[in-house]
Protein backbone atom coordinates (compact mmCIF):
# COMPACT_ATOMS: atom_id res chain seq x y z
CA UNK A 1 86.78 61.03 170.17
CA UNK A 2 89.24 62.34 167.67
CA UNK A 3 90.53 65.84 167.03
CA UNK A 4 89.53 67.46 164.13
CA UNK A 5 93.09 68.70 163.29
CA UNK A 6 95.02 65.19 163.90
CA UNK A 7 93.33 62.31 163.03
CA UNK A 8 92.08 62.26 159.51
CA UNK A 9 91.20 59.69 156.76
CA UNK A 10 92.80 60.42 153.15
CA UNK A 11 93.14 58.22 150.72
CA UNK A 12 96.46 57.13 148.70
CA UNK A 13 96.34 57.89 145.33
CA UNK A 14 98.35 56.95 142.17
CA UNK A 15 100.24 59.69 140.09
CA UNK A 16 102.13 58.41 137.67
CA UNK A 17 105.50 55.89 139.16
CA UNK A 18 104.78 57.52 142.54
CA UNK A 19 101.84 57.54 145.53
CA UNK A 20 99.94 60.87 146.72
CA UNK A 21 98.29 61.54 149.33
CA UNK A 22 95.54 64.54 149.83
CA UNK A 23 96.33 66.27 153.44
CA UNK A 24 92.96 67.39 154.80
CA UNK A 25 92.69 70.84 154.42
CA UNK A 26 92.34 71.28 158.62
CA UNK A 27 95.96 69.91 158.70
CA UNK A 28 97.26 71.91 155.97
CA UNK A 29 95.95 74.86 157.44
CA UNK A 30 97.22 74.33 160.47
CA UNK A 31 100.96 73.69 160.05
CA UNK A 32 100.86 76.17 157.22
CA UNK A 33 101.60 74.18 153.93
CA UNK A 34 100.78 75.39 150.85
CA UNK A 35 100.65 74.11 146.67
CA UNK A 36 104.26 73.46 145.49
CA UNK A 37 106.37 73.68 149.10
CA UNK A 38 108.83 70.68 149.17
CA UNK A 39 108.56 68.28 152.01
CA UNK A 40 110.73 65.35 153.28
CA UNK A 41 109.28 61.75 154.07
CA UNK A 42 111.05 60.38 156.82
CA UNK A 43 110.45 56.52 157.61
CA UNK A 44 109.61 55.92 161.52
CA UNK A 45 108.93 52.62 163.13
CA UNK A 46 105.01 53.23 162.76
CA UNK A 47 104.86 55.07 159.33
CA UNK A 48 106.57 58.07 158.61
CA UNK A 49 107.03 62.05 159.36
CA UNK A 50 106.37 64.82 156.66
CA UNK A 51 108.58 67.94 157.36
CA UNK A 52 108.67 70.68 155.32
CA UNK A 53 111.89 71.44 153.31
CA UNK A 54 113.32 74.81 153.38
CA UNK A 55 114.93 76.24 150.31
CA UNK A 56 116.86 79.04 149.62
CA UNK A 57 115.73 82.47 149.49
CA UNK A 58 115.71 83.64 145.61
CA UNK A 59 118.17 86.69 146.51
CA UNK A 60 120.97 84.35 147.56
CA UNK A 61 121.82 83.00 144.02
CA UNK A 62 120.32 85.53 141.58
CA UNK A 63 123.75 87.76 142.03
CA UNK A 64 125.90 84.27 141.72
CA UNK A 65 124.42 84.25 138.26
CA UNK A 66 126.60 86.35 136.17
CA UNK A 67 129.92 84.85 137.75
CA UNK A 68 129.05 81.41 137.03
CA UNK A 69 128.11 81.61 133.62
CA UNK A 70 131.54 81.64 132.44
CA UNK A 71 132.80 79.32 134.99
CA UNK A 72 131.01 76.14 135.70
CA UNK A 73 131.66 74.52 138.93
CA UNK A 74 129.87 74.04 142.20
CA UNK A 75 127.83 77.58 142.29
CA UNK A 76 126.35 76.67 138.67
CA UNK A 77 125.70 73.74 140.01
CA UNK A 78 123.89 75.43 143.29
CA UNK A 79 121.89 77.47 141.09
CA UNK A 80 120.76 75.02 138.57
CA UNK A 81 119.31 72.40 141.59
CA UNK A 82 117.55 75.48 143.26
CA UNK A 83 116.04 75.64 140.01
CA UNK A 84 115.13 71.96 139.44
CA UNK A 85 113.16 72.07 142.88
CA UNK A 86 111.06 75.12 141.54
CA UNK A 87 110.12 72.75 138.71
């Protein structure tokens, strides 16, 4: 017998260069993932591991903004790849 919440079917997909896969909407529910969060796919010796990837709170570098406009260097660069991953 299988649980309900762990052992699912989907079905791999092709989008574009890369592979999707639909998580069943019991799983998503469950651990709480959502449209647009970024995850990490971790290889393991009998597939892989989805985590979720944190990323930073919005607050953190909207008052960075105004001091790195006139000096590019690593916090321009911080802002600009929190911005790529909103993309």
């Amino acid at each position: 017998m299988t649980d309900s919440t762990t052992d699912q079917l989907t079905t791999i997909v092709a989008l574009e260069a890369s592979l999707g896969l639909a998580i069943p909407p019991a799983i998503a529910q469950r651990l709480g993932l959502q449209a647009g969060m970024h995850v990490v796919f971790t290889p393991t010796a009998n597939g892989f591991s989805v985590t979720t990837r944190p990323t930073l709170d919005p607050g953190f570098h909207q008052p960075l903004t105004p001091s790195t406009a006139d000096q590019p260097g690593p916090l321009e660069i911080l802002r600009r790849s929190e911005e790529s991953l909103a993309d």
